[in-house]
Protein backbone atom coordinates (compact mmCIF):
# COMPACT_ATOMS: atom_id res chain seq x y z
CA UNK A 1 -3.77 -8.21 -13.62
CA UNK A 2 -2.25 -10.09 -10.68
CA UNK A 3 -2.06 -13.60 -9.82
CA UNK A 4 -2.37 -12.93 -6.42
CA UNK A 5 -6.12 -12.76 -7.02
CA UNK A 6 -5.92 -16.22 -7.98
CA UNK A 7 -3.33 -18.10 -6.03
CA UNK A 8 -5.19 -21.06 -4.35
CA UNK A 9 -3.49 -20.79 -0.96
CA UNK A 10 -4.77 -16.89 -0.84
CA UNK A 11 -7.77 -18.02 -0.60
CA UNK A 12 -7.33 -20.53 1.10
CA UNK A 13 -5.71 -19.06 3.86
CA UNK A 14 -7.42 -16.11 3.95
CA UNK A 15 -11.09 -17.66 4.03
CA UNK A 16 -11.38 -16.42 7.66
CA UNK A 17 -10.48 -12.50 7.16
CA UNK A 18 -13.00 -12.95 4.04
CA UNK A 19 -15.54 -13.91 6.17
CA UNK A 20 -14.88 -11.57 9.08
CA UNK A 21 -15.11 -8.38 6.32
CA UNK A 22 -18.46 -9.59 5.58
CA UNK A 23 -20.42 -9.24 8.99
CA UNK A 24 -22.48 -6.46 9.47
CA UNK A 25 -25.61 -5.44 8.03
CA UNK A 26 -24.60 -3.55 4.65
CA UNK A 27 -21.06 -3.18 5.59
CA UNK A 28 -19.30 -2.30 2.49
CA UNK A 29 -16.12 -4.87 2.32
CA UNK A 30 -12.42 -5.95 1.38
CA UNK A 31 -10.41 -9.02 1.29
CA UNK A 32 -6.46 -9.39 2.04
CA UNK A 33 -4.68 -11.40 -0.63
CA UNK A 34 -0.80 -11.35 0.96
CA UNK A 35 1.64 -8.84 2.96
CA UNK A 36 5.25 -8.26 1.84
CA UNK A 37 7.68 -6.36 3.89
CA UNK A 38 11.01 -5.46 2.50
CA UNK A 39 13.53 -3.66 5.04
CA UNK A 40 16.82 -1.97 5.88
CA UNK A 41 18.43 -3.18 9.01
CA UNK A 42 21.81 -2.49 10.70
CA UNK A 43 23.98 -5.26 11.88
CA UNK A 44 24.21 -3.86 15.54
CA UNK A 45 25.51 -7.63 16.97
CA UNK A 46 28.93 -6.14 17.56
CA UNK A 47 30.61 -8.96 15.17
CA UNK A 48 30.62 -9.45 11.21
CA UNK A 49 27.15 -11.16 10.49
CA UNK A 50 26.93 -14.15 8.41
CA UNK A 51 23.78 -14.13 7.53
CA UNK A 52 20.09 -13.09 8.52
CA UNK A 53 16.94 -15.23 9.13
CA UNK A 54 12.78 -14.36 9.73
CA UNK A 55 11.03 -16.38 11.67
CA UNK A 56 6.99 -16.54 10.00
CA UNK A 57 5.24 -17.90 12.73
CA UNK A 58 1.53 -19.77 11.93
CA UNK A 59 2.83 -19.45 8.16
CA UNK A 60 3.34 -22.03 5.69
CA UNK A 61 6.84 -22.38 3.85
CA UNK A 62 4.44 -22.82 0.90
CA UNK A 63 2.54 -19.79 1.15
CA UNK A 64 5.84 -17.87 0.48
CA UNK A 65 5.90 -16.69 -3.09
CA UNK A 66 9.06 -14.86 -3.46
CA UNK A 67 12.18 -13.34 -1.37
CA UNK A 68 14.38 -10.21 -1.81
CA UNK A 69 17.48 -11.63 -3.22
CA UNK A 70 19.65 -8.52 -4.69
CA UNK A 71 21.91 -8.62 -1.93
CA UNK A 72 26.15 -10.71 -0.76
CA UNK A 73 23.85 -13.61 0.33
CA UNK A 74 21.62 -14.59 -2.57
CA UNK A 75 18.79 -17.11 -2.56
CA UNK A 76 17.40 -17.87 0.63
CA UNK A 77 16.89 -21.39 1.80
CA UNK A 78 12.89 -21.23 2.68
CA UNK A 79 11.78 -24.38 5.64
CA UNK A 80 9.44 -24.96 8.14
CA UNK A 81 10.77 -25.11 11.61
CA UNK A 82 8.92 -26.06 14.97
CA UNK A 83 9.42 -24.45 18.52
CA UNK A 84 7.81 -25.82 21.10
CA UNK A 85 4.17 -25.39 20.86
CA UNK A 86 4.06 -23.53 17.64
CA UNK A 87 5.18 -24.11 13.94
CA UNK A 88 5.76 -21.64 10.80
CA UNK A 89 8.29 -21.13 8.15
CA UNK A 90 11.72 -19.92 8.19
CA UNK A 91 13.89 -17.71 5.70
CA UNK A 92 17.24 -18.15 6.05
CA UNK A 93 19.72 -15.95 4.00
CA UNK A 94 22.89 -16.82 4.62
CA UNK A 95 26.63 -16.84 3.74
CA UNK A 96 28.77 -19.98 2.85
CA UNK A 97 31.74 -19.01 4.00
CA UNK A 98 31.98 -15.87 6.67
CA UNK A 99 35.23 -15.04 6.25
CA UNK A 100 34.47 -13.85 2.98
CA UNK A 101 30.79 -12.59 2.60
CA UNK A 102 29.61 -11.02 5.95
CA UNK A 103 27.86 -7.67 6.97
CA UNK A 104 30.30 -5.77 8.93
CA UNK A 105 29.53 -4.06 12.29
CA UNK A 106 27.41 -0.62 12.18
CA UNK A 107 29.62 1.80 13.21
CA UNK A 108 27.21 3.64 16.17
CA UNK A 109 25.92 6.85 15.87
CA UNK A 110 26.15 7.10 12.23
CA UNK A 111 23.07 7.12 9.01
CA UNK A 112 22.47 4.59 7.29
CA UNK A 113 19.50 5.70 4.64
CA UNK A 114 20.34 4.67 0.89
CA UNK A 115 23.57 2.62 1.69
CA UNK A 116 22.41 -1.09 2.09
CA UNK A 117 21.86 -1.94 -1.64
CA UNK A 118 23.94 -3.63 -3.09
CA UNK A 119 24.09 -1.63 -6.32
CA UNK A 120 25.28 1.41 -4.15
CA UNK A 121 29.00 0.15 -4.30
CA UNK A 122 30.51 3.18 -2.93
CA UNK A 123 29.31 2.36 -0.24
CA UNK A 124 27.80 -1.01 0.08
CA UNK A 125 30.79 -3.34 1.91
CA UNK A 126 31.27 -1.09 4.70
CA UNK A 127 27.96 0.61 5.89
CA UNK A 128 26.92 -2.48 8.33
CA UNK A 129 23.33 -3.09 7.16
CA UNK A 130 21.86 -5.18 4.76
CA UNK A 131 18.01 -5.04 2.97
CA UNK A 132 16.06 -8.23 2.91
CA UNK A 133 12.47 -8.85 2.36
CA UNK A 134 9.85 -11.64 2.42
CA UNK A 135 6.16 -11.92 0.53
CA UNK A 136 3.77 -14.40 1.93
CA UNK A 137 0.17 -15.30 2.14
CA UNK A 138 -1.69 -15.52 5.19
CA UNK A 139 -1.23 -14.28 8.70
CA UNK A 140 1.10 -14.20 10.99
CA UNK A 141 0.97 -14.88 14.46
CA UNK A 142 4.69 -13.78 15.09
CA UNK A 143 7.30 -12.26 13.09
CA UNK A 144 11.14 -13.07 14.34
CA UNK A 145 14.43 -11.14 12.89
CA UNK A 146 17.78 -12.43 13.80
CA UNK A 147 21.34 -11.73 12.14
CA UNK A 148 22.92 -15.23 12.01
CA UNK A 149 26.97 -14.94 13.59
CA UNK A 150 29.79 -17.49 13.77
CA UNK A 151 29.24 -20.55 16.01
CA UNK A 152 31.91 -20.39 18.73
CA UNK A 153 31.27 -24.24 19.92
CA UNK A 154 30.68 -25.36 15.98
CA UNK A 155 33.44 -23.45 13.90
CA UNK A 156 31.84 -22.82 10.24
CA UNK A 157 28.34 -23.29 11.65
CA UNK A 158 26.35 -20.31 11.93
CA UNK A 159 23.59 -19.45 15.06
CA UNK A 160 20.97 -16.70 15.21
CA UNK A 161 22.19 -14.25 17.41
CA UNK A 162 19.69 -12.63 19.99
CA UNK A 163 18.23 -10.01 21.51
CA UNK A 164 16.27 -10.28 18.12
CA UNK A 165 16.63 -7.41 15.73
CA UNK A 166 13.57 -4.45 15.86
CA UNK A 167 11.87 -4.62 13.13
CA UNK A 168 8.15 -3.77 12.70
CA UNK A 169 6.14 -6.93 11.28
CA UNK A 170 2.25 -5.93 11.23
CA UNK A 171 -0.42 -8.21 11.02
CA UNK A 172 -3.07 -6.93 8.72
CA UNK A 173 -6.95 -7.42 8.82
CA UNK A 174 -10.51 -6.27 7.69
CA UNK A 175 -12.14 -3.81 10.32
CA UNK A 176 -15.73 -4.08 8.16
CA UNK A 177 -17.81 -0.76 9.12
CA UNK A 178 -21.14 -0.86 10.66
CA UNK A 179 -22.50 1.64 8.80
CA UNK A 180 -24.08 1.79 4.81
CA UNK A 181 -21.41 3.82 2.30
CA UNK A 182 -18.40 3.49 4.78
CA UNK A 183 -15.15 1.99 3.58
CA UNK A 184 -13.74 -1.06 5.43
CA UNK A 185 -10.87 -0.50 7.35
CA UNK A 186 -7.44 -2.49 6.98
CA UNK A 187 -6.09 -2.81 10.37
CA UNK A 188 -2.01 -2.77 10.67
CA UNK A 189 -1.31 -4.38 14.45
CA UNK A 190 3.02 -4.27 15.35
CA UNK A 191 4.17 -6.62 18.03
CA UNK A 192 7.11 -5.55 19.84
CA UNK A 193 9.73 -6.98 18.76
CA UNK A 194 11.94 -7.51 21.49
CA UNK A 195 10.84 -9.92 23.81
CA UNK A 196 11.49 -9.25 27.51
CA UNK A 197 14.29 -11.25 28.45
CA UNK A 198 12.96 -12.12 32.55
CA UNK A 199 9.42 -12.40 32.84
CA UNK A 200 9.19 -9.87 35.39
CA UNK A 201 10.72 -7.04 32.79
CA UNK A 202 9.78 -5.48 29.94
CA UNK A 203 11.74 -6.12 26.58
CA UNK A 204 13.86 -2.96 25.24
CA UNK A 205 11.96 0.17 24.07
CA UNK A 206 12.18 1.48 20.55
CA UNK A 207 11.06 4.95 19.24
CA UNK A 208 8.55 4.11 16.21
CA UNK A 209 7.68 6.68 13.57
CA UNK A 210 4.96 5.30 10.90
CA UNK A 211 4.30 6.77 7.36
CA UNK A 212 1.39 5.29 4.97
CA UNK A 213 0.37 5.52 1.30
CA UNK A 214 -2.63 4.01 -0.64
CA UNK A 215 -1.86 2.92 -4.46
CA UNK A 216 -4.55 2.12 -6.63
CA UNK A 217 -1.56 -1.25 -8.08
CA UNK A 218 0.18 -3.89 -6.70
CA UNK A 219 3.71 -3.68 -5.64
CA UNK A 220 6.62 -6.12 -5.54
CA UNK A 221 9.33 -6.66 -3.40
CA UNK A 222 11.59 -4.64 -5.48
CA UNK A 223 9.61 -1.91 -5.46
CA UNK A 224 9.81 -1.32 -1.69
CA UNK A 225 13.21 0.15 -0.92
CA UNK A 226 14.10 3.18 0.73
CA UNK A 227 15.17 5.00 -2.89
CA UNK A 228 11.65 4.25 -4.15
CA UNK A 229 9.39 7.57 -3.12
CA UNK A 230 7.00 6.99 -5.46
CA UNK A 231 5.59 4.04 -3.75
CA UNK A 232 7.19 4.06 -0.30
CA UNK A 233 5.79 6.99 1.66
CA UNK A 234 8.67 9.14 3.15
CA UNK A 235 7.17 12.89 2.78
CA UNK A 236 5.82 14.07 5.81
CA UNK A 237 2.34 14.63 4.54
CA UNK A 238 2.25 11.01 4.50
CA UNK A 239 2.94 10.76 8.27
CA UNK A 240 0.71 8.37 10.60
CA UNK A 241 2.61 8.19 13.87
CA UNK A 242 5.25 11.21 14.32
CA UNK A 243 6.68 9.33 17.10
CA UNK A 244 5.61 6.74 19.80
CA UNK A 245 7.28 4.00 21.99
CA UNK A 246 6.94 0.40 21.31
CA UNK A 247 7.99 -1.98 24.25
CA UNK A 248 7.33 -5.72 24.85
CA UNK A 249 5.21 -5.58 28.45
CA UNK A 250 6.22 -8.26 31.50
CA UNK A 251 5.03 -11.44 31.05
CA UNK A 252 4.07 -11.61 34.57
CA UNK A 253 2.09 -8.52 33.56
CA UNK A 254 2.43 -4.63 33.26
CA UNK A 255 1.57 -1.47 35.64
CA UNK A 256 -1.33 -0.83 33.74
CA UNK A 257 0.27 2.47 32.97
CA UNK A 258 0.88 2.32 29.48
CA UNK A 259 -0.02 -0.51 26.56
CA UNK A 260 3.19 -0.97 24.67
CA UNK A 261 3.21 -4.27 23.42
CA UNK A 262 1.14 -3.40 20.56
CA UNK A 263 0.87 -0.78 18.30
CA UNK A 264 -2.27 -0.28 15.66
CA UNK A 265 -2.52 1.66 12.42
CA UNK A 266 -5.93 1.73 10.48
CA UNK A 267 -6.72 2.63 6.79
CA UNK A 268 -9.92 3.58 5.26
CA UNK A 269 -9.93 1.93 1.97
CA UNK A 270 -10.40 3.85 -1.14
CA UNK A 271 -12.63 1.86 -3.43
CA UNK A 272 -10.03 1.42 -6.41
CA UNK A 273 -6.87 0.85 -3.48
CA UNK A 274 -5.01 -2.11 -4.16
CA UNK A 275 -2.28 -1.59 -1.70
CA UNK A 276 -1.87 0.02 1.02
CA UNK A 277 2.10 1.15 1.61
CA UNK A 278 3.71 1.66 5.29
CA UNK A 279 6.97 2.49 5.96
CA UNK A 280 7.83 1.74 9.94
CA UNK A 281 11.23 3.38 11.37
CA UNK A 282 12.66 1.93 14.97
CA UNK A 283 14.77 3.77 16.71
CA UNK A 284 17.01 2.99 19.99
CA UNK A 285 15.41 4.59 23.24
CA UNK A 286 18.34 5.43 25.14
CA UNK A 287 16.33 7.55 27.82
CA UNK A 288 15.61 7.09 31.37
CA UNK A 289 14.14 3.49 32.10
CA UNK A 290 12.79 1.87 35.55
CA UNK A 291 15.79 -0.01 37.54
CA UNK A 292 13.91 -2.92 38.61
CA UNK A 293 11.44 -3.38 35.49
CA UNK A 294 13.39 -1.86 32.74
CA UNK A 295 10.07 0.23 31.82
CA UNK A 296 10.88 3.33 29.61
CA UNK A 297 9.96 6.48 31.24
CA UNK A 298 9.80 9.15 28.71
CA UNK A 299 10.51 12.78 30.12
CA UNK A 300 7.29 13.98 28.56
CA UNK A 301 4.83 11.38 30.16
CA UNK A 302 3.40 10.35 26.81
CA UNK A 303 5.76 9.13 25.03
CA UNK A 304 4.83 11.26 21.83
CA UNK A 305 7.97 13.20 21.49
CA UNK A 306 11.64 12.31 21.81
CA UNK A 307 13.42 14.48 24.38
CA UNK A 308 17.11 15.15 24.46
CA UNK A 309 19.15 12.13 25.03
CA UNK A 310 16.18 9.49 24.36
CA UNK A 311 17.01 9.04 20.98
CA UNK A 312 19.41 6.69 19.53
CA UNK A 313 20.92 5.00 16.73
CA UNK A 314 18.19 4.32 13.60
CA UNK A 315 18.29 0.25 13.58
CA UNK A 316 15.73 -0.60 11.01
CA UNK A 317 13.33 1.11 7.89
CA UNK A 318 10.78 -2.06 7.22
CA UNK A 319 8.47 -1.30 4.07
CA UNK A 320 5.58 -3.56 4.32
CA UNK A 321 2.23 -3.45 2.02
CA UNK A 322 -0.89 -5.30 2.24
CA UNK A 323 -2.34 -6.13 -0.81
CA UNK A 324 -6.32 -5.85 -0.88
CA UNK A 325 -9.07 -6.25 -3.47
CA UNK A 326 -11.98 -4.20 -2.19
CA UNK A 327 -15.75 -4.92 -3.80
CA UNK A 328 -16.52 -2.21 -5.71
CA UNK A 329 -18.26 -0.97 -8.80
CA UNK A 330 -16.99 1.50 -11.44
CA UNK A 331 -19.22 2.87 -14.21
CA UNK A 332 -17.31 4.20 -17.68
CA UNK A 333 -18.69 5.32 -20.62
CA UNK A 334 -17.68 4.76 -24.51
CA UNK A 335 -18.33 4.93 -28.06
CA UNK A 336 -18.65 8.30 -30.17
CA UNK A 337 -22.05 9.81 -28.11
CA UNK A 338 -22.63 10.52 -24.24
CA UNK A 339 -25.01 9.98 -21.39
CA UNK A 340 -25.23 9.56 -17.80
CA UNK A 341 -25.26 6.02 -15.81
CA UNK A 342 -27.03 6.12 -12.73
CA UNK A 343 -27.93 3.47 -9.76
CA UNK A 344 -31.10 3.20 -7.94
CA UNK A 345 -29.95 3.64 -4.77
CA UNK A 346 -28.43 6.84 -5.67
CA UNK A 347 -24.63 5.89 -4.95
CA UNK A 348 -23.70 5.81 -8.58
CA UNK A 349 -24.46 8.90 -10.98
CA UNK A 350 -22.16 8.99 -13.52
CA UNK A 351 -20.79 11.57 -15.23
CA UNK A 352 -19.86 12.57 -11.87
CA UNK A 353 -19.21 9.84 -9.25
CA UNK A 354 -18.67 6.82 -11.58
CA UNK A 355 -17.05 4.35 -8.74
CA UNK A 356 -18.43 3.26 -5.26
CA UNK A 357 -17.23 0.43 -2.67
CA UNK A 358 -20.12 -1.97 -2.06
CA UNK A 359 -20.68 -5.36 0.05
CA UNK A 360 -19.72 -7.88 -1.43
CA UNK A 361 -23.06 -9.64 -2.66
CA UNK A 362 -24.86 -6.50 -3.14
CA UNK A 363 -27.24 -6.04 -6.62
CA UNK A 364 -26.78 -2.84 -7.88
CA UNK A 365 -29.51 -1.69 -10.61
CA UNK A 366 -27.96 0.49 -12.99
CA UNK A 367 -29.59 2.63 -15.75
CA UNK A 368 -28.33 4.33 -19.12
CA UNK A 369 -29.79 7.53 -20.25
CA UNK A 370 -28.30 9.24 -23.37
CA UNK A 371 -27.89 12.80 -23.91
CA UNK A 372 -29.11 14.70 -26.16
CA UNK A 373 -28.11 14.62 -29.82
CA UNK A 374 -27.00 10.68 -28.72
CA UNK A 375 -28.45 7.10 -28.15
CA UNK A 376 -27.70 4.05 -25.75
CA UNK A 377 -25.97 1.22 -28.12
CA UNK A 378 -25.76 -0.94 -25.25
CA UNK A 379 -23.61 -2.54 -21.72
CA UNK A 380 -19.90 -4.31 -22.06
CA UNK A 381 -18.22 -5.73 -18.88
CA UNK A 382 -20.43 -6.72 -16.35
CA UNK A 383 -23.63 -5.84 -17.94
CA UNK A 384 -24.80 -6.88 -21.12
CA UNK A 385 -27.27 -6.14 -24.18
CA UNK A 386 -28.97 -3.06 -25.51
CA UNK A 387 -31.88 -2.88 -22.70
CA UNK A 388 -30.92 0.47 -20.67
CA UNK A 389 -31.52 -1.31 -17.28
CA UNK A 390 -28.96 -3.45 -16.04
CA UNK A 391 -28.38 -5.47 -12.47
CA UNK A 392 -24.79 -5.72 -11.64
CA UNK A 393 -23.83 -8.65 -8.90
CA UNK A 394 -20.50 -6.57 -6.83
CA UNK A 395 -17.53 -9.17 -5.74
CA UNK A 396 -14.47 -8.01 -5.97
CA UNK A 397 -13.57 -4.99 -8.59
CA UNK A 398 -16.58 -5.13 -11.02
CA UNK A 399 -16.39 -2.81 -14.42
CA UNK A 400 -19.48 -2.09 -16.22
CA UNK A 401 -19.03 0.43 -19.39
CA UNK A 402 -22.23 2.04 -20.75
CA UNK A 403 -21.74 2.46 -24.68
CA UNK A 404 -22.97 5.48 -26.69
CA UNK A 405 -23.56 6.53 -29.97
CA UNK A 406 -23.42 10.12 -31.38
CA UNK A 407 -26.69 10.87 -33.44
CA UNK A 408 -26.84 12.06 -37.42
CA UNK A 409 -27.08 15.64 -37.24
CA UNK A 410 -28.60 17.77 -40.22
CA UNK A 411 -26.79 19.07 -42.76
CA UNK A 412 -27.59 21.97 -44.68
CA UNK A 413 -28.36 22.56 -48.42
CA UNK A 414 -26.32 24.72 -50.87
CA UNK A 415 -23.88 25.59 -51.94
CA UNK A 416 -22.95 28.36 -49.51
CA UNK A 417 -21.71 25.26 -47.64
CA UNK A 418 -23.96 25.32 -44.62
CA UNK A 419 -22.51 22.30 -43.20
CA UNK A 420 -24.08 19.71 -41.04
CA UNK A 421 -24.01 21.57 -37.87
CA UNK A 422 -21.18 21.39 -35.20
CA UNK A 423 -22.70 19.13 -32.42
CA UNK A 424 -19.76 17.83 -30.96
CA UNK A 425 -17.92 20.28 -28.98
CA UNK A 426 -20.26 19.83 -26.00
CA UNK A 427 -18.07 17.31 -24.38
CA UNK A 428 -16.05 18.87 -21.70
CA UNK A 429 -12.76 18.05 -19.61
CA UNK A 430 -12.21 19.12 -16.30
CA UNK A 431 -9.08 19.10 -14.19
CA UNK A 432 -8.62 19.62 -10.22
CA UNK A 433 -4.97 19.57 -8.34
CA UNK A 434 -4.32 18.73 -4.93
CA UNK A 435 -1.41 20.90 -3.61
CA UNK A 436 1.55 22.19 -5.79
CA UNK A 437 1.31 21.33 -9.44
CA UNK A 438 0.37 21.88 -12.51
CA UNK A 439 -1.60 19.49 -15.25
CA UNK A 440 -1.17 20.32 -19.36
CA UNK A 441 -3.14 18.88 -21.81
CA UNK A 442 -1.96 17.72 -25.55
CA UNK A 443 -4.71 19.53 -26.96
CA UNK A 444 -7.21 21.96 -26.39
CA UNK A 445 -5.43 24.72 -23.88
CA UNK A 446 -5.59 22.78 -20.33
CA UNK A 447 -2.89 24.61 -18.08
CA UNK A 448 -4.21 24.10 -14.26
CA UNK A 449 -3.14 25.95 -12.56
CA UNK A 450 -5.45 28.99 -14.16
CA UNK A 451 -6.89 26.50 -17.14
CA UNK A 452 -8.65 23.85 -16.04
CA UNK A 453 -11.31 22.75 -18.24
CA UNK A 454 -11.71 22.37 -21.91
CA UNK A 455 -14.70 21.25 -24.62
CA UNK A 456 -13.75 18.94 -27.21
CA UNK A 457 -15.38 17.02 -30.25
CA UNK A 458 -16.51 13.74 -28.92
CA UNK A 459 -14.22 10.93 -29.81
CA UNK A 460 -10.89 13.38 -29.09
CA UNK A 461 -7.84 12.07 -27.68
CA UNK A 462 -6.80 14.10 -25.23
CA UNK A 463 -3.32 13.32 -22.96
CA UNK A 464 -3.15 14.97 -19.71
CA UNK A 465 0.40 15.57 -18.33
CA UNK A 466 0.85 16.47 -14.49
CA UNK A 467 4.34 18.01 -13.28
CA UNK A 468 4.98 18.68 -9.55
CA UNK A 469 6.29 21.70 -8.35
CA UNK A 470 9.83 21.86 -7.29
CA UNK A 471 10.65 19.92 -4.08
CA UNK A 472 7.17 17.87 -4.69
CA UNK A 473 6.12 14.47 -5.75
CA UNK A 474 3.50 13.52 -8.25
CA UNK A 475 1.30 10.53 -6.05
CA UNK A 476 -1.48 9.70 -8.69
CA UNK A 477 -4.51 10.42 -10.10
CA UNK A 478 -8.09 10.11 -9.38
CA UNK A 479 -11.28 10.41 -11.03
CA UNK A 480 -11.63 9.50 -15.22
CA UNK A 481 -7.61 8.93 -14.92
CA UNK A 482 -6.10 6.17 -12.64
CA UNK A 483 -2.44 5.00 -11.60
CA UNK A 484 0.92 6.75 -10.95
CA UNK A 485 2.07 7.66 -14.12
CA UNK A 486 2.26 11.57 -15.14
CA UNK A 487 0.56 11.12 -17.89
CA UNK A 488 -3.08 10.20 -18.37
CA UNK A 489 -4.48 9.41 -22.04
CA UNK A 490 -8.43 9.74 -22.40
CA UNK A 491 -10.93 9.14 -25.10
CA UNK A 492 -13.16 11.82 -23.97
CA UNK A 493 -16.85 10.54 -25.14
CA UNK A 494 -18.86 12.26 -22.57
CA UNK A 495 -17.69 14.64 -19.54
CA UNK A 496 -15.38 13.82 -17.88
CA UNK A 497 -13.13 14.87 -14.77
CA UNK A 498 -9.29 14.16 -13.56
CA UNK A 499 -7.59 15.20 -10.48
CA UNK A 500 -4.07 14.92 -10.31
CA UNK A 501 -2.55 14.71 -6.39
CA UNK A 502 0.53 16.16 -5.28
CA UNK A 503 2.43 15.84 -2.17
CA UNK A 504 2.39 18.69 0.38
């Protein structure tokens, strides 16, 4: 489905967090295959920008698999650079000629949502931002954002132009639980991104506001932009962090009053999530700060809510996802009978809960039992053969289907036309909402709302249709129906239940 799962230098550089999701007796567990972030960013240098450039430090210019390129600079040239100490890869977009393809000042105190895409040409050439983004494997140590200006000592050479820009770059990793039937974590930690310019003061503050999604697909690049609801989490529902300060701390060392450098963000892992979605905003602080440190001190104490006058100019929408595999089974049924699937250690009974994460490793004994009226014809996927015990190995996503058969039933005599009996409208389809919608079915009278469940003949094709209510957004299904598309087709061979989720 993706080659992600594949790539050689996933796994390679990834090993490590593989390993670390694993400790811990039972723990159930999840492995990071790459992050992309893709984000909007004023050009607040004061000049016209000729370019932009991200810094990946600890990562390989190999172990970057694509860029963002629909925007006046193109292709970027991808290299590995070395500063110092440390050593990493560098994405450089950037323009040929400055004079005539640049990113124009922001003009202060004005929005910038939906106007740095290129495609918008109304008003594309003079809103003074730009959207770039990056997708690459591993982790890194240190994320740096610069707009690239003019050279004044080397005219038609271009130089990254500091303070860096504030953008949120998280570093993602497994958090495995210590406890039996407890998702894994994924662990988001942000770096401020300004970097205190003395070592006796702290960097500038920015206002952070966080906003997170789980998607049961993988995303690309393109679909991470700020016109993309579906998959980048805007709707306050979706809100992690309503507001906090982010702040690079001395390097001689802080107060001890507040921890600012870094900010963390945790996710407990659905079993079927293959991304996880975050959308960090940055925000000027423009309130009160300490003379001699430069330390922001928020009116409220806390830092949790913006007073008047310590909020300034939006600088930067990054939408970053981490893309995951956790180990998990999922039980399905086919063929024209029913029956249940069930696991000896309880997890597992399906009809009803037909998917559960596991540690990776873990032997999960599963066993068919057929319904009345039907008969076991035997395993596909990850089991196999007619025998109605099976022991399922989970790593990764593991699919095991159970497959039925619908018995002969008796027909009657004469010619009054006593048929052969009706046996197959036992097979039932339920539907659950979460918050304002509604879900329709093709066929049998499903309107939930006030209908939600239906018998059919087995072996129906049913199509399940879910339409938010006004002002809503449709976020996916869950249940006998996956993904994020309103509709939902199912060969309904045994019960079965959908649940369609709305935004708030």
């Amino acid at each position: 489905m993706n080659f992600l799962l594949r790539h050689p230098l996933a796994a390679a550089a990834l090993g490590g967090l593989a390993l670390a999701a694993s400790v811990g007796a039972q723990a159930q567990t999840a492995t990071i295959y790459g992050s992309l972030g893709n984000f909007d960013v004023v050009n607040n240098t004061g000049q016209n920008a000729c370019g932009f450039e991200v810094e990946l430090e600890g990562v390989a210019p190999t172990a970057i698999p694509s860029t963002f390129t629909v925007q006046r600079y193109g292709v970027p040239t991808i290299s590995a650079y070395t500063a110092g100490t440390v050593s990493g890869a560098r994405v450089r977009w950037e323009s040929r000629d400055c004079s005539l393809t640049k990113t124009v000042p922001h003009a202060p105190g004005t929005g910038f949502a939906g106007t740095c895409y290129q495609w918008n040409t109304a008003t594309y050439d003079n809103a003074g931002c730009e959207h770039f983004g990056v997708h690459y494997y591993g982790a890194a140590s240190r994320v740096t954002s610069r707009w690239l200006v003019a050279d004044p000592a080397n005219p038609g050479a271009n130089v990254p132009h500091d303070p860096p820009m504030p953008i949120a770059w998280p570093n993602y990793t497994i958090q495995p639980p210590v406890a039996v039937n407890v998702a894994p974590v994924v662990v988001a930690e942000v770096q401020a991104p300004e970097p205190p310019e003395a070592p006796e003061r702290y960097g500038n503050a920015q206002w952070m506001k966080v906003f997170v999604r789980q998607l049961p697909n993988t995303v690309t690049l393109d679909a991470l932009i700020t016109e993309n609801p579906t998959t980048v989490p805007m709707d306050p529902a979706l809100l992690e962090v309503q507001w906090d300060v982010i702040q690079a701390e001395p390097l001689s060392g802080s107060n001890g009053r507040q921890q600012r450098n870094r900010k963390t963000g945790s996710t407990n892992l659905d079993p079927t999530t293959r991304t996880v979605v975050r959308r960090y905003e940055l925000y000027d602080y423009t309130g009160a700060v300490d003379p001699v440190t430069n330390e922001a001190l928020c009116a409220d104490l806390t830092c949790s809510a913006p007073q008047v006058g310590e909020i300034g100019d939006f600088v930067s929408a990054q939408m970053t996802a981490v893309e995951v595999q956790g180990d998990n089974l999922t039980v399905k049924s086919a063929g024209t009978g029913s029956g249940r699937v069930e696991s000896a250690d309880k997890v597992i009974s399906c009809g009803s809960k037909c998917v559960s994460a596991y540690t990776a490793g873990t032997a999960v004994t599963l066993t068919a039992k057929a319904d009345s009226g039907s008969s076991f014809a035997g395993w596909s996927g990850a089991c196999s053969g007619t025998q109605s015990i099976c022991a399922v190995t989970v790593r990764g996503a593991v699919l095991a289907t159970a497959n039925w058969t619908q018995a002969a039933t008796g027909g009657g005599g004469g010619g009054g036309g006593g048929g052969g009996g009706n046996g197959n409208q036992g097979v039932t389809v339920k539907v659950t909402t979460s918050n304002s919608g509604t879900v329709t079915s093709s066929v049998g009278g499903i309107n939930c709302g006030s209908v939600c469940q239906a018998n059919y003949a087995a072996g129906s094709s049913v199509t399940l249709t879910a339409s938010p209510a006004a002002g809503k957004a449709f976020l996916g299904w869950s249940g006998a129906c996956t993904g994020t598309g309103t509709t939902c087709t199912l060969t309904v061979n045994a019960n079965l239940s959908a649940k369609a989720n709305f935004s708030k």
